[in-house]
Protein backbone atom coordinates (compact mmCIF):
# COMPACT_ATOMS: atom_id res chain seq x y z
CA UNK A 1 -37.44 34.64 -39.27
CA UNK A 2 -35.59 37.23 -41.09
CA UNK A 3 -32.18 37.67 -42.80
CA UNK A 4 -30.96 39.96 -39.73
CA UNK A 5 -30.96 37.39 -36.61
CA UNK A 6 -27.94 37.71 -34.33
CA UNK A 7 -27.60 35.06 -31.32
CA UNK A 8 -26.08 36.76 -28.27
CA UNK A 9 -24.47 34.69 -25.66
CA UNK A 10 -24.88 36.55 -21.72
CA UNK A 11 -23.17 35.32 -19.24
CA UNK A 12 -23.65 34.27 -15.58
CA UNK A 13 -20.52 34.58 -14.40
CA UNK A 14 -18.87 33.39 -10.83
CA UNK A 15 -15.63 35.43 -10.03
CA UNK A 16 -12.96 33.39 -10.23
CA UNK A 17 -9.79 32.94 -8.30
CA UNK A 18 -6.10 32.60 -10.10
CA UNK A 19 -2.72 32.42 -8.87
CA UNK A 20 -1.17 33.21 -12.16
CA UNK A 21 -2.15 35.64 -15.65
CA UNK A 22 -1.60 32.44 -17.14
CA UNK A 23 -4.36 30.26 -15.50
CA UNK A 24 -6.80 33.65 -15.44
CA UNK A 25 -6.09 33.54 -19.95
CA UNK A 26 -6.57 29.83 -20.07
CA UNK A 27 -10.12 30.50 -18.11
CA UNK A 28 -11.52 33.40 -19.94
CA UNK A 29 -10.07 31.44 -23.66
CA UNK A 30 -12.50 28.78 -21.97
CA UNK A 31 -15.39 30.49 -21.80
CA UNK A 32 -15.17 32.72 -25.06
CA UNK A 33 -14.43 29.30 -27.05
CA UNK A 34 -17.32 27.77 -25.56
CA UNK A 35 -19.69 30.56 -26.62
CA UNK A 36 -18.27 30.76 -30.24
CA UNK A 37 -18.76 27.00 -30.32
CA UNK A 38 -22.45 27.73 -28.97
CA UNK A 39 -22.38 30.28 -32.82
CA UNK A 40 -22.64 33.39 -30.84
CA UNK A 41 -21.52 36.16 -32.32
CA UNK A 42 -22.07 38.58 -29.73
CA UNK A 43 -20.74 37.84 -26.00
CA UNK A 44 -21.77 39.78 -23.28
CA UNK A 45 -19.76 39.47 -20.05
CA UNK A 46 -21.23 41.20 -16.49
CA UNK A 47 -19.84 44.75 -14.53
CA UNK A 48 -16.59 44.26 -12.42
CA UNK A 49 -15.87 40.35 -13.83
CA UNK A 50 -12.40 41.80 -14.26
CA UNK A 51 -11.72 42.20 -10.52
CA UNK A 52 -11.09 38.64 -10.48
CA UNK A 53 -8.08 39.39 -11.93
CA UNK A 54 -7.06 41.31 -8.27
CA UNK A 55 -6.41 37.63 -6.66
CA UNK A 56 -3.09 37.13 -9.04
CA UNK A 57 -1.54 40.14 -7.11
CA UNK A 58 -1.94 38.59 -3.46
CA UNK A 59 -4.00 39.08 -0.12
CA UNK A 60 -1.83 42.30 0.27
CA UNK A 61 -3.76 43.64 -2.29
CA UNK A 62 -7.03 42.32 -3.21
CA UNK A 63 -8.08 42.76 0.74
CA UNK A 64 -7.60 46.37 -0.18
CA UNK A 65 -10.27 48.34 -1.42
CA UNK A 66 -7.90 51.42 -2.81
CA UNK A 67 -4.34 48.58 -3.53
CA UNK A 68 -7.10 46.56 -5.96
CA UNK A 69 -7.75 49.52 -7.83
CA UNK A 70 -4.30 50.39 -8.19
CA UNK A 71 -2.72 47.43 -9.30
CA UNK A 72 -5.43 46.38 -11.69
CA UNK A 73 -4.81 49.69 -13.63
CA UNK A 74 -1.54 48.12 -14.50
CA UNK A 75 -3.11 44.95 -15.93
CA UNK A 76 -5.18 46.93 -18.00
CA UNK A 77 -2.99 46.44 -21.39
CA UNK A 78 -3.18 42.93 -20.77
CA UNK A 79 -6.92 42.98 -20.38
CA UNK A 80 -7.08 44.72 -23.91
CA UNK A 81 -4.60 42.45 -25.33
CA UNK A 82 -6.45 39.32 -24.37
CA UNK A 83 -9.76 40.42 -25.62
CA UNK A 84 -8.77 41.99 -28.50
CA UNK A 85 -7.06 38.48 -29.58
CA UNK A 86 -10.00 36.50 -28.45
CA UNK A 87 -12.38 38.50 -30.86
CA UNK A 88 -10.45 38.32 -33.46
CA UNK A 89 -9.42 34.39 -33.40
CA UNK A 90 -12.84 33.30 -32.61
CA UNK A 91 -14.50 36.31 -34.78
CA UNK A 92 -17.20 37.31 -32.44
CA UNK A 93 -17.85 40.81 -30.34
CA UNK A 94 -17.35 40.86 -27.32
CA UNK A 95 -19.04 43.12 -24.55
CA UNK A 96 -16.02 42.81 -21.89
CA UNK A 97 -18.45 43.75 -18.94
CA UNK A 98 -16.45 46.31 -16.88
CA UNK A 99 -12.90 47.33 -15.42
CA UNK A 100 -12.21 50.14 -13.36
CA UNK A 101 -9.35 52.69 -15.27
CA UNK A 102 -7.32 55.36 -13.85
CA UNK A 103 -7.45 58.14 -16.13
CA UNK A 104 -5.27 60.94 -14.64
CA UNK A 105 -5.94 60.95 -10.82
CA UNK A 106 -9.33 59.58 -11.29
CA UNK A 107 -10.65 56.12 -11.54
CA UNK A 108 -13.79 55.15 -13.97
CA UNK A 109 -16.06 52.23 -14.04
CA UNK A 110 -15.34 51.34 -18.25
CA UNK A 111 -17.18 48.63 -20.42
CA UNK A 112 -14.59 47.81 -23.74
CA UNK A 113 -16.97 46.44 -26.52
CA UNK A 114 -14.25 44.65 -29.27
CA UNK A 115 -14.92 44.06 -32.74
CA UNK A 116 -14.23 40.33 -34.64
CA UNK A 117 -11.01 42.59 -36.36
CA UNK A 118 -9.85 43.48 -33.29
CA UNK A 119 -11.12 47.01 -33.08
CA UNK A 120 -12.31 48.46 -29.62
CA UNK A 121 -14.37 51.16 -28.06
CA UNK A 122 -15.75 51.65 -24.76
CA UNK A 123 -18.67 53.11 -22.80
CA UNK A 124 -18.39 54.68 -19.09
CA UNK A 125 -20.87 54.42 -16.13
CA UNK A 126 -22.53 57.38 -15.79
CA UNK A 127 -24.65 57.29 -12.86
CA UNK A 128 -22.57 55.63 -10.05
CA UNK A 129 -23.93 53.49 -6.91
CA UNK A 130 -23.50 54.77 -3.42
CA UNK A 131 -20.54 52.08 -2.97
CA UNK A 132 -18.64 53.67 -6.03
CA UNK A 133 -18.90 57.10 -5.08
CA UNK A 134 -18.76 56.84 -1.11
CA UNK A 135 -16.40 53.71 -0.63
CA UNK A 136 -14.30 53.52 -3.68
CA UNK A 137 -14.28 57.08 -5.02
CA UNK A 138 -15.08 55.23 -8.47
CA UNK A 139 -16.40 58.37 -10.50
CA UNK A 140 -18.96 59.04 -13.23
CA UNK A 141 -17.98 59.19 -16.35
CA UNK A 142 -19.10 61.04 -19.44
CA UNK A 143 -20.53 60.12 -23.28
CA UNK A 144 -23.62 58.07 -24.43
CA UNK A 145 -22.29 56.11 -26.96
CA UNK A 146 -23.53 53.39 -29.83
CA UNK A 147 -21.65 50.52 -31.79
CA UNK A 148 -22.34 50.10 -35.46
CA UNK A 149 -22.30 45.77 -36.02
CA UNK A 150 -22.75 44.23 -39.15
CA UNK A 151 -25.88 43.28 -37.82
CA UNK A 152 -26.97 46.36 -36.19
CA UNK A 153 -26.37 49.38 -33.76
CA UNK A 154 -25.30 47.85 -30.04
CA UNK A 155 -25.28 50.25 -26.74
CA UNK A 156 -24.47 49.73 -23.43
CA UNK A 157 -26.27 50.58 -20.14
CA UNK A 158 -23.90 49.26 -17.16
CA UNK A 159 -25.74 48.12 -14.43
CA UNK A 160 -26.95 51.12 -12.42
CA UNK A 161 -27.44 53.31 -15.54
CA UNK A 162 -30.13 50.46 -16.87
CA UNK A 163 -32.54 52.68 -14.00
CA UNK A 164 -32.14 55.92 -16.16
CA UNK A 165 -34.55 56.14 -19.13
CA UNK A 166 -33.07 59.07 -21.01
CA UNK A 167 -29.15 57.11 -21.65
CA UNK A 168 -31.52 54.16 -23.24
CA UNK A 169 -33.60 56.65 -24.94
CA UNK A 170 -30.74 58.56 -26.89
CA UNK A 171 -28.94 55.66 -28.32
CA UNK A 172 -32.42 54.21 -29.23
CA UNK A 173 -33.04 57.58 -31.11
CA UNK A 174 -29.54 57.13 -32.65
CA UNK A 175 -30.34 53.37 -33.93
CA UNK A 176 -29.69 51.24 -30.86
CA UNK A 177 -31.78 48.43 -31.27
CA UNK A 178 -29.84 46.15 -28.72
CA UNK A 179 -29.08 47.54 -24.87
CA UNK A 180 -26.54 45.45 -23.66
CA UNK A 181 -26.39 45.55 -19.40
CA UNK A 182 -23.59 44.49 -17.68
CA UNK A 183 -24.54 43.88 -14.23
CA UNK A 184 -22.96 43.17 -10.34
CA UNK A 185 -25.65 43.35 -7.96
CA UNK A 186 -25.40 41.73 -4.27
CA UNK A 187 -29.21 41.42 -2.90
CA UNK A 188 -32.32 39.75 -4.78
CA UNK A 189 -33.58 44.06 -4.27
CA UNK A 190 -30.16 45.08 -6.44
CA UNK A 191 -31.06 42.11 -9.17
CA UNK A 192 -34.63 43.67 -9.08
CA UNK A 193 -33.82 47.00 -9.43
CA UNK A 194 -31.50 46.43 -12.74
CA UNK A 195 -34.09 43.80 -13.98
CA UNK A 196 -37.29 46.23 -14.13
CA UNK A 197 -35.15 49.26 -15.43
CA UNK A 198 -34.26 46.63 -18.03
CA UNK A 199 -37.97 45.79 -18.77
CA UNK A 200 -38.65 49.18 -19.20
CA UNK A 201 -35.80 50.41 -21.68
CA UNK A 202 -36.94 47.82 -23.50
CA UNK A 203 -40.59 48.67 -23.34
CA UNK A 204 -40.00 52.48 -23.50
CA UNK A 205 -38.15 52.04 -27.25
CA UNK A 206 -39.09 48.60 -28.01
CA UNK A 207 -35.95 47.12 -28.42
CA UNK A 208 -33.97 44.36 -26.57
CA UNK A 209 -32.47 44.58 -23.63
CA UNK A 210 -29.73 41.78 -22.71
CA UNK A 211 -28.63 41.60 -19.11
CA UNK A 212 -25.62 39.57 -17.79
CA UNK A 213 -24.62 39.07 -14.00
CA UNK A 214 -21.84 37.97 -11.52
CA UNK A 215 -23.06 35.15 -9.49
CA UNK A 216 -22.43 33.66 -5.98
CA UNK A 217 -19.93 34.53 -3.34
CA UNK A 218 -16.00 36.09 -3.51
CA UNK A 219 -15.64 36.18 -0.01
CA UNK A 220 -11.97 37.64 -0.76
CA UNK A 221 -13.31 40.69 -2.65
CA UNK A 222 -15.26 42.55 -0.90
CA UNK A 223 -15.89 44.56 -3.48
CA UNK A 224 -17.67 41.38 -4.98
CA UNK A 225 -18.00 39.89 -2.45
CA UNK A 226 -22.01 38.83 -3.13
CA UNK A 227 -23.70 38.39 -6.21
CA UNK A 228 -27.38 37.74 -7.35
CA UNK A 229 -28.64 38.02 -10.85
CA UNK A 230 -30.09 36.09 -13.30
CA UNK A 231 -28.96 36.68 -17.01
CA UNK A 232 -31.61 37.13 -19.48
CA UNK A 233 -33.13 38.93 -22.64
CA UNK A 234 -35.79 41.55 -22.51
CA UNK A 235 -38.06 42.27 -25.15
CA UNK A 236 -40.80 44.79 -26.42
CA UNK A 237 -44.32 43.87 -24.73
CA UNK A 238 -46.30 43.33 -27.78
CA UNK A 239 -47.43 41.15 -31.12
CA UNK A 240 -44.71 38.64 -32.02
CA UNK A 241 -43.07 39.15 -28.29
CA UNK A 242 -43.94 36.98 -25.05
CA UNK A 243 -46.62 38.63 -22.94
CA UNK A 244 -44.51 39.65 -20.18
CA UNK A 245 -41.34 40.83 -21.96
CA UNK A 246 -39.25 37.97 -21.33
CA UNK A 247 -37.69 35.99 -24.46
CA UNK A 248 -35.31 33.46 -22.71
CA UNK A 249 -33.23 33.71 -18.45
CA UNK A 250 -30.73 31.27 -17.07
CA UNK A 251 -31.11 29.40 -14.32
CA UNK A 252 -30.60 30.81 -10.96
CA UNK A 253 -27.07 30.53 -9.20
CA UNK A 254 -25.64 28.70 -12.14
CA UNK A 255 -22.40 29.28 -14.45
CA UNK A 256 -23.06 29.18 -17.57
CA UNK A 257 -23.65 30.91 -21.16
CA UNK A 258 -27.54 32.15 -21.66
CA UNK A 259 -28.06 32.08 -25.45
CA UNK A 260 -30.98 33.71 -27.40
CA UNK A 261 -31.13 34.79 -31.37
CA UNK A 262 -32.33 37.94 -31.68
CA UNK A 263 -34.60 38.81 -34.58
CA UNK A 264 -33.53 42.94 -35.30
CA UNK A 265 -36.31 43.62 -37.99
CA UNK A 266 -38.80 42.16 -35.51
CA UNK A 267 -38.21 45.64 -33.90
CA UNK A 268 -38.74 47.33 -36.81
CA UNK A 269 -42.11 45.39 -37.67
CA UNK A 270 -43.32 46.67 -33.62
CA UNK A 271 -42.03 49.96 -34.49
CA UNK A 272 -44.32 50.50 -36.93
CA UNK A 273 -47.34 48.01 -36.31
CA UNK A 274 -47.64 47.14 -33.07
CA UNK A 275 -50.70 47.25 -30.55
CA UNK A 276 -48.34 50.74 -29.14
CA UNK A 277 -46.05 52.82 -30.36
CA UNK A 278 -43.90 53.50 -27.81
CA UNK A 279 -40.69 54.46 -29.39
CA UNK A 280 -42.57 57.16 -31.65
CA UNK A 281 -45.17 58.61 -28.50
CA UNK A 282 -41.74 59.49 -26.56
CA UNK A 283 -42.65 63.05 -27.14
CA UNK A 284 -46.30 63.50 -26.18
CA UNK A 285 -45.08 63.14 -22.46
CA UNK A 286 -42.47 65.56 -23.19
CA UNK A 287 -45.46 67.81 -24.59
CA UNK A 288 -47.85 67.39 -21.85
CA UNK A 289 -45.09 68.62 -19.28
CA UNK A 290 -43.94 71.78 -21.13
CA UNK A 291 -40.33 70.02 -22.31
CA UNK A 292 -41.11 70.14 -25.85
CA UNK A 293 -43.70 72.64 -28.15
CA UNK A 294 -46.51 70.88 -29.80
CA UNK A 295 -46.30 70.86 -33.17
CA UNK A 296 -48.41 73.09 -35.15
């Protein structure tokens, strides 16, 4: 194994319920200490975890679609505060799944990725679900970005946008060797649609693809008010990787931390000598259909 190994802890995650911001810290400390005890160093929590934090502010709100995303855009700077902190005193990254912002008049599904010193940045869904656009006038947001690690250059694909080769494709070109997908899905069809776009970002730039879910029922959300998903890492489909592009999945229905170390110049070595070369052909198909010249 090389020098360049990172373990990644993914979460399957059951929304909570809390009466107090109190109770809701204690619970998320909880869970980061327990990863960081596990020697993660990168923790990925799932799309929309934070709309557990809606039950604090009472029935009056968190039975309301439009009052949930109102209110939790006020509990935003404790959101920050709280992860930022947790990063730093357990010195890991941390992939804070997602949290709908107001910015302006408009509301955006947002994944914060936070840095062992405390420093954060954050990637927006771009390609939004029917339910966003037509029942919570959640809206797409803009920017593919990548985070340089000490260990390597991290994206993010949340949930939806995992279906969508080309966001995958650019921060692959720009050194993403690790898609991290945040997920909420609330049939076994949803779960299988984000798993196989999964499979095939990583296939399609052989890299790694890390998926993390909410689980089980919130029957006081109803905007989470079901959730299926399995969390689990994705590989290239090739020498040195498992035959059908699975490394390592939790177990169905089931709290808990799914840890895997990921070996980053693996990718390199399948970059360069594997059976395929997906991540360099990219552009013959781009050729064949007129999107690109051939070179001369």
């Amino acid at each position: 194994m090389s020098e360049r190994v990172v373990r990644i802890a993914a979460a399957q995650y059951p929304i909570g319920f809390f009466n107090r911001w109190p109770e809701y810290e204690a619970h998320i400390t909880g869970w980061v200490a327990e990863a960081a005890l596990g020697r993660a160093k990168l923790l990925l929590f799932p799309e929309y975890f934070s709309l557990e934090i809606s039950s604090i502010f009472g029935p009056g709100v968190y039975e309301s679609l439009d009052k949930t995303l109102e209110k939790l855009s006020h509990a935003l700077g404790g959101f920050l505060a709280l992860y930022r902190s947790l990063a730093q005193k357990y010195q890991v990254h941390i992939c804070a799944g997602s949290f709908p912002v107001k910015d302006g008049d408009t509301y955006y599904n947002r994944c914060y990725f936070f840095w062992p010193n405390g420093h954060c940045e954050w990637q927006e869904k771009l390609q939004m679900t029917r339910f966003e656009k037509e029942k919570w006038n959640v809206s797409s947001g803009s920017g593919v970005k990548e985070f340089l690690t000490d260990f390597g250059t991290v994206a993010v694909n949340i949930c939806y946008d995992s279906e969508f080769p080309l966001f995958a494709r650019h921060q692959a070109e720009q050194g993403a060797e690790i898609i991290l997908v945040p997920s909420c899905t609330d049939t076994v069809a949803g779960f299988n649609r984000v798993k196989i776009g999964c499979q095939a970002r990583a296939l399609e730039n052989q890299c790694y693809v890390v998926q993390s879910p909410t689980i089980g029922e919130c029957s006081w959300q109803q905007a989470v008010d079901t959730n299926i998903g399995v969390a689990a890492f994705y590989s290239p489909v090739d020498h040195g990787f498992p035959p059908n592009g699975i490394l390592h999945s939790g177990k169905p229905n089931e709290a808990q931390w799914v840890y895997y170390d990921l070996d980053l110049e693996a990718i390199q070595r399948v970059r360069k000598e594997g059976q395929v070369f997906n991540f360099k052909d990219w552009n013959g198909q781009l050729r064949h259909v007129g999107l690109v010249q051939r070179q001369k």
